[in-house]
C-alpha atoms as a PDB file:
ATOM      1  CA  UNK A   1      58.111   1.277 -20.264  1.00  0.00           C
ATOM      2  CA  UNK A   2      55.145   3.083 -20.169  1.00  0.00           C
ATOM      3  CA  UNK A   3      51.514   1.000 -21.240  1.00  0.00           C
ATOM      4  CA  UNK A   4      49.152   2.979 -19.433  1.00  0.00           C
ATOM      5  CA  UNK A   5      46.396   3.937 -21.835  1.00  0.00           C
ATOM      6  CA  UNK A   6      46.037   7.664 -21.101  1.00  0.00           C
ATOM      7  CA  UNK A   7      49.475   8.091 -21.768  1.00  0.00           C
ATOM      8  CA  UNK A   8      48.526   7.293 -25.794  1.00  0.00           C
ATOM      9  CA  UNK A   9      44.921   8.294 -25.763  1.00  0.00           C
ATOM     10  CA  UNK A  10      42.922  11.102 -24.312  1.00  0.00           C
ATOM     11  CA  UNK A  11      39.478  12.400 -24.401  1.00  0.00           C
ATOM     12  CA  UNK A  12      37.644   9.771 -25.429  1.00  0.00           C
ATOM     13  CA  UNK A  13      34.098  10.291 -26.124  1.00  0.00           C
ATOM     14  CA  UNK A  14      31.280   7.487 -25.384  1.00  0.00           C
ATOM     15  CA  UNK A  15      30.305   8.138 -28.216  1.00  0.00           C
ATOM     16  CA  UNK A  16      33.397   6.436 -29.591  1.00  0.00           C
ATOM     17  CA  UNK A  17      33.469   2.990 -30.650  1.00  0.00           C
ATOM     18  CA  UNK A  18      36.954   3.013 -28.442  1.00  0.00           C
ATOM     19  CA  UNK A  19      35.416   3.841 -26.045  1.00  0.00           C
ATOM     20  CA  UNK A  20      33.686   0.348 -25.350  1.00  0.00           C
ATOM     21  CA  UNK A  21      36.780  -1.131 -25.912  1.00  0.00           C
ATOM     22  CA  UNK A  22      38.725   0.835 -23.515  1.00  0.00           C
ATOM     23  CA  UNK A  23      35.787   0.451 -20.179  1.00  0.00           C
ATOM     24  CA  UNK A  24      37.884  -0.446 -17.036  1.00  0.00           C
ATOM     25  CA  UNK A  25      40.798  -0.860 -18.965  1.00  0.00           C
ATOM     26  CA  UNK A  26      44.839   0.197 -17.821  1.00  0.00           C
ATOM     27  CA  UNK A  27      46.989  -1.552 -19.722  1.00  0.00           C
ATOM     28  CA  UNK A  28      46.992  -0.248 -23.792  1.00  0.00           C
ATOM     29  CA  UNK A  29      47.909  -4.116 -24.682  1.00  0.00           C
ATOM     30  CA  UNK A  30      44.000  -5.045 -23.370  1.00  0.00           C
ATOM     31  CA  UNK A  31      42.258  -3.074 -25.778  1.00  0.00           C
ATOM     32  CA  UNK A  32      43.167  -5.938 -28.560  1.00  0.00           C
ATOM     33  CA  UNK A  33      41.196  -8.190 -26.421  1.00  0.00           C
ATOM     34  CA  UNK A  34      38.634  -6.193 -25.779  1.00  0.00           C
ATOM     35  CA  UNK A  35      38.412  -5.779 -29.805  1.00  0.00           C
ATOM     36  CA  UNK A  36      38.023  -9.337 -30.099  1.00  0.00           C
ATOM     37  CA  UNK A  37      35.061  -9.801 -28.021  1.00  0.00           C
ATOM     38  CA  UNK A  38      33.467  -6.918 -30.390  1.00  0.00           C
ATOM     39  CA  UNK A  39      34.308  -8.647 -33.220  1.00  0.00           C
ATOM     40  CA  UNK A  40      33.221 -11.948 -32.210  1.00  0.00           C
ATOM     41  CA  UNK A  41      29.396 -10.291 -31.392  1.00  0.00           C
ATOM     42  CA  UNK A  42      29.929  -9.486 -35.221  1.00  0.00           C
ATOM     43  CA  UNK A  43      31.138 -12.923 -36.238  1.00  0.00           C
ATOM     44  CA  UNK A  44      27.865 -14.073 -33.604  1.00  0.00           C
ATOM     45  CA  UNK A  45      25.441 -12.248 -35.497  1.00  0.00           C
ATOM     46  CA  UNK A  46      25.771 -13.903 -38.373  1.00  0.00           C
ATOM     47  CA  UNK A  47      24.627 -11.391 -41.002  1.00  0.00           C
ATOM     48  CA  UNK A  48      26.134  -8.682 -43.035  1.00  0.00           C
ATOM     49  CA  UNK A  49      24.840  -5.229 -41.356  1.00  0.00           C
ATOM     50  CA  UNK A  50      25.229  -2.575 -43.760  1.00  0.00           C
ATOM     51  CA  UNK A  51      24.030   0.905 -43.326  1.00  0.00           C
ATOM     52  CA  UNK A  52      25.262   2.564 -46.689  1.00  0.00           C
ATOM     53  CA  UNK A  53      24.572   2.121 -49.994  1.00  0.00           C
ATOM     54  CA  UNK A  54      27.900   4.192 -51.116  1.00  0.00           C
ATOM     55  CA  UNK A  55      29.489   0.693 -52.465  1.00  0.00           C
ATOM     56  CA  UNK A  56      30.939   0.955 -56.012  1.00  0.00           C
ATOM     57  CA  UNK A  57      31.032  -1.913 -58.190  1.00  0.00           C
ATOM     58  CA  UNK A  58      33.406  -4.729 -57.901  1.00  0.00           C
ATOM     59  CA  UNK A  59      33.722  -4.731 -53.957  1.00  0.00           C
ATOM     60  CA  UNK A  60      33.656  -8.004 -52.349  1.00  0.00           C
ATOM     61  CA  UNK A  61      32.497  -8.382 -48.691  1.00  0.00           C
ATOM     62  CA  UNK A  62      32.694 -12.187 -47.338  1.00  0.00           C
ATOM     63  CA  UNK A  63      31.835 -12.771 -43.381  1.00  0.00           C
ATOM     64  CA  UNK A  64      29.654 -10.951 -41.108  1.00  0.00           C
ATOM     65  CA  UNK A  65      30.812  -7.317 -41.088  1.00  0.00           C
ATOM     66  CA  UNK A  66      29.067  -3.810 -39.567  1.00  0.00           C
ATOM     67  CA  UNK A  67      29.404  -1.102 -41.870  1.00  0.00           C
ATOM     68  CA  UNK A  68      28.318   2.673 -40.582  1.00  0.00           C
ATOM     69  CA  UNK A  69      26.465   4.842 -42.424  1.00  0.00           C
ATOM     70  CA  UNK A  70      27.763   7.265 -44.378  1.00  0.00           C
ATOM     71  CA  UNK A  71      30.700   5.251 -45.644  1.00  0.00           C
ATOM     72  CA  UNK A  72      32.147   4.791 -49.155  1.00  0.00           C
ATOM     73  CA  UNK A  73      33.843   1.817 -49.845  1.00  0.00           C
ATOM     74  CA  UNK A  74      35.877   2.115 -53.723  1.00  0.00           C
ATOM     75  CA  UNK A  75      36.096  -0.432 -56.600  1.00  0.00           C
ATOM     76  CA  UNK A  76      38.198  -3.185 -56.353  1.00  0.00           C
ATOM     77  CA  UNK A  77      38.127  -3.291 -52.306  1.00  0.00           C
ATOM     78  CA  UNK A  78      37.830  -6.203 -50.483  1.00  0.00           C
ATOM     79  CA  UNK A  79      36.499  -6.667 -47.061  1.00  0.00           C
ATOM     80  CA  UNK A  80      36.752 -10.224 -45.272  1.00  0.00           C
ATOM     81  CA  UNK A  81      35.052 -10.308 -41.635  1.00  0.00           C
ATOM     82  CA  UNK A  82      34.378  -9.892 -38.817  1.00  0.00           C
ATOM     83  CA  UNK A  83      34.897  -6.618 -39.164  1.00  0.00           C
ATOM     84  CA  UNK A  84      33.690  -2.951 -37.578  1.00  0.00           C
ATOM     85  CA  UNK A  85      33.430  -0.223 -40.207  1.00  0.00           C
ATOM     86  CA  UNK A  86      31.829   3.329 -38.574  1.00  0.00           C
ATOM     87  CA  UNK A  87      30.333   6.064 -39.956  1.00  0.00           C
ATOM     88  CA  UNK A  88      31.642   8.216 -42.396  1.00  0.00           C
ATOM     89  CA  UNK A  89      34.657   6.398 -43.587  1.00  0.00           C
ATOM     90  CA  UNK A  90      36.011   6.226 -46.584  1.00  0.00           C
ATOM     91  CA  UNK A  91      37.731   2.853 -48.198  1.00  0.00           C
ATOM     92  CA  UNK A  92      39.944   3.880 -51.388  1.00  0.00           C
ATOM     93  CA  UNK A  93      40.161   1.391 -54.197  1.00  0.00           C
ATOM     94  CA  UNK A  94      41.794  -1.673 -54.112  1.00  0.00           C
ATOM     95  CA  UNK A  95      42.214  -1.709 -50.283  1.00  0.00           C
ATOM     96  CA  UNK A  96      41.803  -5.059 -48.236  1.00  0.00           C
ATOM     97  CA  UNK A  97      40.463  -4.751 -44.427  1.00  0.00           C
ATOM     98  CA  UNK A  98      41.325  -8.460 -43.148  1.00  0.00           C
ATOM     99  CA  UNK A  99      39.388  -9.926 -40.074  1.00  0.00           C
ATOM    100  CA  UNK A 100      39.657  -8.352 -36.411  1.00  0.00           C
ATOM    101  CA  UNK A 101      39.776  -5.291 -37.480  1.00  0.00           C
ATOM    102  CA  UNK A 102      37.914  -1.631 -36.366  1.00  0.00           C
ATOM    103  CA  UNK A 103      37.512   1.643 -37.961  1.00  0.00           C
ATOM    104  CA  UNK A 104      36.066   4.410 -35.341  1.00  0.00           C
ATOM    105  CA  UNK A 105      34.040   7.504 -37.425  1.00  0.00           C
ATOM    106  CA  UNK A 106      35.461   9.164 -40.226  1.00  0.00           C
ATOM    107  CA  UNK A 107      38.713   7.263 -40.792  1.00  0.00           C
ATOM    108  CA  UNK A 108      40.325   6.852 -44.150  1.00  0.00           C
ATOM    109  CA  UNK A 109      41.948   3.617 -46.098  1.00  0.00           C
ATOM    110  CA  UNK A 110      44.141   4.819 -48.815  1.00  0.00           C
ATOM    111  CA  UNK A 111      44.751   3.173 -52.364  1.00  0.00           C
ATOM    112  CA  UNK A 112      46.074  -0.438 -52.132  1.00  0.00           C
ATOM    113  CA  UNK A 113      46.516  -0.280 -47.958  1.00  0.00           C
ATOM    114  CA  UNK A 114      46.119  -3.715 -46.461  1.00  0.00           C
ATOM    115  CA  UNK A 115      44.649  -3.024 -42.890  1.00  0.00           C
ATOM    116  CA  UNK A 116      44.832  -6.716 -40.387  1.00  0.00           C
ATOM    117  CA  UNK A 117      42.980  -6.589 -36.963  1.00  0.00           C
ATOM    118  CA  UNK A 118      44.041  -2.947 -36.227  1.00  0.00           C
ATOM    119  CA  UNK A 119      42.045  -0.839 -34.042  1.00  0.00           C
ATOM    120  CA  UNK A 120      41.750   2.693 -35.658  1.00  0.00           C
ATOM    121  CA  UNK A 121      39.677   5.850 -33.375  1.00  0.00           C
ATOM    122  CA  UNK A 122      38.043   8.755 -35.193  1.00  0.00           C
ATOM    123  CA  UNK A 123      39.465  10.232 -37.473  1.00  0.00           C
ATOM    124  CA  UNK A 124      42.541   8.545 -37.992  1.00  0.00           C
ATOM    125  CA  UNK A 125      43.950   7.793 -41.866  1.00  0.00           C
ATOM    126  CA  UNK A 126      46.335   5.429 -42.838  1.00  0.00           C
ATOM    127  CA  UNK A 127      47.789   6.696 -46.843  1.00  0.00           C
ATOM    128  CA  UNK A 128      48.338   4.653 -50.156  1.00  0.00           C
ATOM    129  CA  UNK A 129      50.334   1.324 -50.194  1.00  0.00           C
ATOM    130  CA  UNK A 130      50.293   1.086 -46.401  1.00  0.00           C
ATOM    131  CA  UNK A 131      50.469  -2.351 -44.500  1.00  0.00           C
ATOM    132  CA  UNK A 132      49.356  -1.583 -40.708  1.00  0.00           C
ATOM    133  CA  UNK A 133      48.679  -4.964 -39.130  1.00  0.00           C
ATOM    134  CA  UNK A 134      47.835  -6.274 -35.159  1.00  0.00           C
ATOM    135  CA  UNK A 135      48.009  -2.153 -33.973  1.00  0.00           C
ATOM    136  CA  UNK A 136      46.420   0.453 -32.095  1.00  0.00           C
ATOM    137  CA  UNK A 137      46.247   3.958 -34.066  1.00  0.00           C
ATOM    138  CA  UNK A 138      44.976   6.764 -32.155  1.00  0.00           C
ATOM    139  CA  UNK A 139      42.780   9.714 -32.728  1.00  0.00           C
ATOM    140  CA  UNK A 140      43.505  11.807 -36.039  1.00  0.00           C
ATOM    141  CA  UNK A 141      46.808  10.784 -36.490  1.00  0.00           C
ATOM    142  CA  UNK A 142      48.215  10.085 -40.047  1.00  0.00           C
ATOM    143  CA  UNK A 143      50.069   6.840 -40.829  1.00  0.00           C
ATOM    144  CA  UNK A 144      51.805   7.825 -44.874  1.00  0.00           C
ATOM    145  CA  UNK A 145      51.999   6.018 -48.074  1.00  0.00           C
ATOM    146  CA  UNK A 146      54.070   3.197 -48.292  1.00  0.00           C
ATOM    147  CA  UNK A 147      54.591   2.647 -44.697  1.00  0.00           C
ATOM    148  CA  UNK A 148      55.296  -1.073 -43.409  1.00  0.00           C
ATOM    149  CA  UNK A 149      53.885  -1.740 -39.908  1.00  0.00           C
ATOM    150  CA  UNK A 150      55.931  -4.825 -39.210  1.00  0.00           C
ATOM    151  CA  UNK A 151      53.713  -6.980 -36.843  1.00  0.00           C
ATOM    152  CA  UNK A 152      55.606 -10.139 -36.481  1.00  0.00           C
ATOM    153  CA  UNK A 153      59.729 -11.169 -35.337  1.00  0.00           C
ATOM    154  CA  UNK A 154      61.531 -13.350 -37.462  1.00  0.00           C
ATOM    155  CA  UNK A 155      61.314 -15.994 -35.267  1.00  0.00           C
ATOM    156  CA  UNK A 156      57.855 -16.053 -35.023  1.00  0.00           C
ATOM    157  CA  UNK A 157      57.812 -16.106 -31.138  1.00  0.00           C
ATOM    158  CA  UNK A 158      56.736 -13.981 -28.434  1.00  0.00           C
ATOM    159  CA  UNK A 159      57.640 -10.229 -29.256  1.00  0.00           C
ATOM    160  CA  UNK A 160      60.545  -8.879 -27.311  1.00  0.00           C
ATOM    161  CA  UNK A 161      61.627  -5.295 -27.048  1.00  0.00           C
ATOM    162  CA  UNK A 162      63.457  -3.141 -25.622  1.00  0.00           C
ATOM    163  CA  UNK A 163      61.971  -0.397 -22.579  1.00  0.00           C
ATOM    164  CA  UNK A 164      63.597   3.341 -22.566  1.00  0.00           C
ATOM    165  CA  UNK A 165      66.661   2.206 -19.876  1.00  0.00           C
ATOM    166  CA  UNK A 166      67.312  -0.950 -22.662  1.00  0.00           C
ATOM    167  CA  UNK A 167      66.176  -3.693 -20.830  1.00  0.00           C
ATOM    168  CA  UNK A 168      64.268  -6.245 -22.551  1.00  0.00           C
ATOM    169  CA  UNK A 169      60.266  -6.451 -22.131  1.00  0.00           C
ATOM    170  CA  UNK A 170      58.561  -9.682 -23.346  1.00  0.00           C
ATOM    171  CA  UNK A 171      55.006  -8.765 -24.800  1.00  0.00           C
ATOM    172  CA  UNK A 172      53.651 -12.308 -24.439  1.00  0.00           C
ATOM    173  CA  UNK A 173      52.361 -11.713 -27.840  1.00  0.00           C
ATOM    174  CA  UNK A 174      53.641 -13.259 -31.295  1.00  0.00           C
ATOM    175  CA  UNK A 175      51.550 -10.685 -33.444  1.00  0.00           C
ATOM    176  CA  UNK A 176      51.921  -7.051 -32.234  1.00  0.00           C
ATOM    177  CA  UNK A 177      52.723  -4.174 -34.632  1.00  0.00           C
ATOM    178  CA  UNK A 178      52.394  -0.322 -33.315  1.00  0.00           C
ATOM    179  CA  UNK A 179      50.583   1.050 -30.804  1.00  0.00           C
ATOM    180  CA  UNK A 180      50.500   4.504 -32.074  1.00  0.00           C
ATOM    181  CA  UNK A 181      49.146   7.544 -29.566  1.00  0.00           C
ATOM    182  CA  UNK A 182      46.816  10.247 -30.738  1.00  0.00           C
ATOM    183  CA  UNK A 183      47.878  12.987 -32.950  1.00  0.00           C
ATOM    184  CA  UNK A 184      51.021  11.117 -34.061  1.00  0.00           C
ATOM    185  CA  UNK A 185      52.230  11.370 -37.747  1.00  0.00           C
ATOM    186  CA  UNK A 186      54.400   8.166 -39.407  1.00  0.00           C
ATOM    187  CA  UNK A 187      55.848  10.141 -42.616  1.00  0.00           C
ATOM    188  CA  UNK A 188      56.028   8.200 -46.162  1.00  0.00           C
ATOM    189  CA  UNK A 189      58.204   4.952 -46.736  1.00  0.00           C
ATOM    190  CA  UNK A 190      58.666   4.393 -42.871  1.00  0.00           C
ATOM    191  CA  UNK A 191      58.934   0.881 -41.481  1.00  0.00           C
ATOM    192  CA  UNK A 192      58.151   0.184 -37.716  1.00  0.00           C
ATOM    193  CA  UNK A 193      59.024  -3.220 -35.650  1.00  0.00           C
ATOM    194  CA  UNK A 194      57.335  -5.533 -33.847  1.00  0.00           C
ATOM    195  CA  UNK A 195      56.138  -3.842 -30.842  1.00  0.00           C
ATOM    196  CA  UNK A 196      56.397  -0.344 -31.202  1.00  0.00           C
ATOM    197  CA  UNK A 197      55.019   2.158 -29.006  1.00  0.00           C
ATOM    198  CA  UNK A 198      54.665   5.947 -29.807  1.00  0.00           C
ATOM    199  CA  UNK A 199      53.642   8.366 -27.416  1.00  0.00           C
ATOM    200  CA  UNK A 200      50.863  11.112 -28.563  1.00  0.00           C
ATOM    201  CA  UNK A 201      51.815  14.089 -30.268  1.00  0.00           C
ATOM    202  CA  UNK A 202      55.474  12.575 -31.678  1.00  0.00           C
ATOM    203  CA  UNK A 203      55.992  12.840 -35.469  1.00  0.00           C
ATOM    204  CA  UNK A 204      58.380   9.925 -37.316  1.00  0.00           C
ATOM    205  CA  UNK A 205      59.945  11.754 -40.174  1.00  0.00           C
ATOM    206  CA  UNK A 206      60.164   9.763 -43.557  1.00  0.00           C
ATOM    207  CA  UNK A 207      62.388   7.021 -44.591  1.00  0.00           C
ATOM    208  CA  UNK A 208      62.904   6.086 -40.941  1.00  0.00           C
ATOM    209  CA  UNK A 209      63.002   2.897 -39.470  1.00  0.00           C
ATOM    210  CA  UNK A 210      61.948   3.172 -35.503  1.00  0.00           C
ATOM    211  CA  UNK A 211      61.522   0.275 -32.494  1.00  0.00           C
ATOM    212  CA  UNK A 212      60.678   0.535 -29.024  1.00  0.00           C
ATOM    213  CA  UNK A 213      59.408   3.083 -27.335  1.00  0.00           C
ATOM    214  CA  UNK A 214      59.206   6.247 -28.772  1.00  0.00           C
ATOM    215  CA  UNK A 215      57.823   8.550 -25.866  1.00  0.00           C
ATOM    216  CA  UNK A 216      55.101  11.246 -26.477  1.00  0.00           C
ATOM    217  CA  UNK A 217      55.796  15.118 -27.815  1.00  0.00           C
ATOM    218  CA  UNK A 218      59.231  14.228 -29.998  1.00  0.00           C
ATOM    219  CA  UNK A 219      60.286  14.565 -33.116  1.00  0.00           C
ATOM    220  CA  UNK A 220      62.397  11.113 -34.966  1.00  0.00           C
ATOM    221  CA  UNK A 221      64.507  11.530 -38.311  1.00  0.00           C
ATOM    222  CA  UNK A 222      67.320   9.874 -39.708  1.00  0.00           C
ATOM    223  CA  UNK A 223      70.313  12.070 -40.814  1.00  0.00           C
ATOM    224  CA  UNK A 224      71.604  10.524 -44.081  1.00  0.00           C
ATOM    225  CA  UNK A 225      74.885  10.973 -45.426  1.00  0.00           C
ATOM    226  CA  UNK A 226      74.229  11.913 -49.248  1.00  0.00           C
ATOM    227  CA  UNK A 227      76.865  12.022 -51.630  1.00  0.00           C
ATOM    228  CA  UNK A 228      76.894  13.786 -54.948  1.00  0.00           C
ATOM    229  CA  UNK A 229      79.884  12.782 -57.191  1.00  0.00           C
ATOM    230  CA  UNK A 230      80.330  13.284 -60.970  1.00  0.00           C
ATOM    231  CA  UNK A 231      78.786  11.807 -63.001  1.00  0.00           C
ATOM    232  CA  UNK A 232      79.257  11.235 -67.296  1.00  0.00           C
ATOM    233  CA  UNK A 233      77.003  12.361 -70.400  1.00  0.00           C
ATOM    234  CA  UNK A 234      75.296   9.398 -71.484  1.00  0.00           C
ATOM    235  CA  UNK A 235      71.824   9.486 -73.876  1.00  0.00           C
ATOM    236  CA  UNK A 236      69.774   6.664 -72.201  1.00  0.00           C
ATOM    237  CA  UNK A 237      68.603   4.179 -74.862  1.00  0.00           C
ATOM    238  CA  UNK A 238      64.486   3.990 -75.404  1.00  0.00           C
ATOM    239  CA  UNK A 239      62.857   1.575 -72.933  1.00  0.00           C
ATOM    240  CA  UNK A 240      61.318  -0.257 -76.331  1.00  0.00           C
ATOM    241  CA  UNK A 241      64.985  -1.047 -77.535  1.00  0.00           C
ATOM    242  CA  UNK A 242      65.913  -3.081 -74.654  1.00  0.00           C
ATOM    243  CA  UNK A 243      68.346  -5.758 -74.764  1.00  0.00           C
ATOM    244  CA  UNK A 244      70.565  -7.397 -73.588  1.00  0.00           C
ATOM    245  CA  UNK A 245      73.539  -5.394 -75.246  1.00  0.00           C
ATOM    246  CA  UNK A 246      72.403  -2.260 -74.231  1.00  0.00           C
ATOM    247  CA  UNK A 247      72.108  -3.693 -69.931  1.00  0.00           C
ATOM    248  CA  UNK A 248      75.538  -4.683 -70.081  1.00  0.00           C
END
């Protein structure tokens, strides 16, 4: 099972916000704690710092938050700190960034995407009706609409996967959704579980449903079966004559 944090990220810049968080750091799994002390100089401050004035109407920002210049933030959005916001970004409507989390430079929120303590570097986007929660996503890579980032077992206990020879590897964490490597693409109406880690370059074709460890440079699809069998001529009633009759 492979952790190491230049095996998911490379070439990063100090001028990165990651790159604070990543200072005499191995192990992928510290950079969450290393957020957290970021985010808790936000929560210290105890002000809103807000360096744009692209804010439509109807946004709601509650808690101590940093918010880089350059950054548009739609109607209907809500942001709840401590949060990290960097320059350049761009926060479609209706999205909801939830404490802990940290947008590098020029990342991208899609329509209606819920984003919880995730750790995003430059450039990265995550699409429409997303969920990402407790991840890593690395350096322009492209998370698609309607994905579900899974961040928590069933059981709601420590996180337990699987390494690439199948033996099982206890993340002593109860919240941990994807750590995702640079470059990486998650393709429309995917779902990933509880701990997954995908290696840089490795593209997770729609409609898939992936765990474990996913290693860098590789492509993931599911081969469905489809069937096509005849069907009969019937004129659908109008949606405005619905009833009960016409279900059965």
């Amino acid at each position: 099972m492979k952790f190491n944090i230049n095996y998911y990220f490379e070439k990063i810049e100090k001028q990165e916000i990651f790159y604070t968080l990543v200072q005499d750091k191995e192990d992928a799994l510290e950079i969450f704690d290393a957020s957290l002390e970021l985010i808790d100089k936000i929560e210290a401050s105890g002000k809103q710092e807000i360096h744009t004035s692209s804010i439509q109407e109807n946004v709601k920002i509650k808690g101590n938050v940093y918010i880089g210049e350059g950054t548009e933030i739609e109607s209907g959005c809500i942001i709840q700190g401590p949060v990290y916001i960097g320059k350049n970004c761009k926060i479609m409507y209706n999205s909801y960034i939830r404490p802990g989390t940290v947008l590098g430079d020029n990342c991208v929120i899609g329509f209606s995407t819920e984003i919880k303590h995730t750790i995003m570097r430059d450039g990265s986007k995550v699409s429409d009706l997303a969920f990402v929660g407790d991840s890593i996503i690395g350096k322009n890579s492209r998370i698609g609409s309607g994905v579900i980032v899974a961040n928590r077992g069933f059981t709601q206990s420590n996180v337990i996967i699987k390494d690439e020879n199948k033996e099982p590897v206890d993340l002593k964490r109860e919240a941990i959704g994807v750590i995702l490597g640079d470059n990486c693409r998650i393709g429309a109406n995917c779902t990933t579980s509880p701990g997954t880690f995908i290696g840089k370059f490795t593209w997770i074709y729609p409609h898939t449903c992936v765990h474990g460890f996913i290693p860098e440079l590789t492509k993931v699809y599911d081969r469905q079966n489809i069937v096509f069998a005849p069907n009969e001529k019937k004129v659908l009633y109008k949606s405005t004559d619905w009833n009960y009759e016409n279900y059965k």
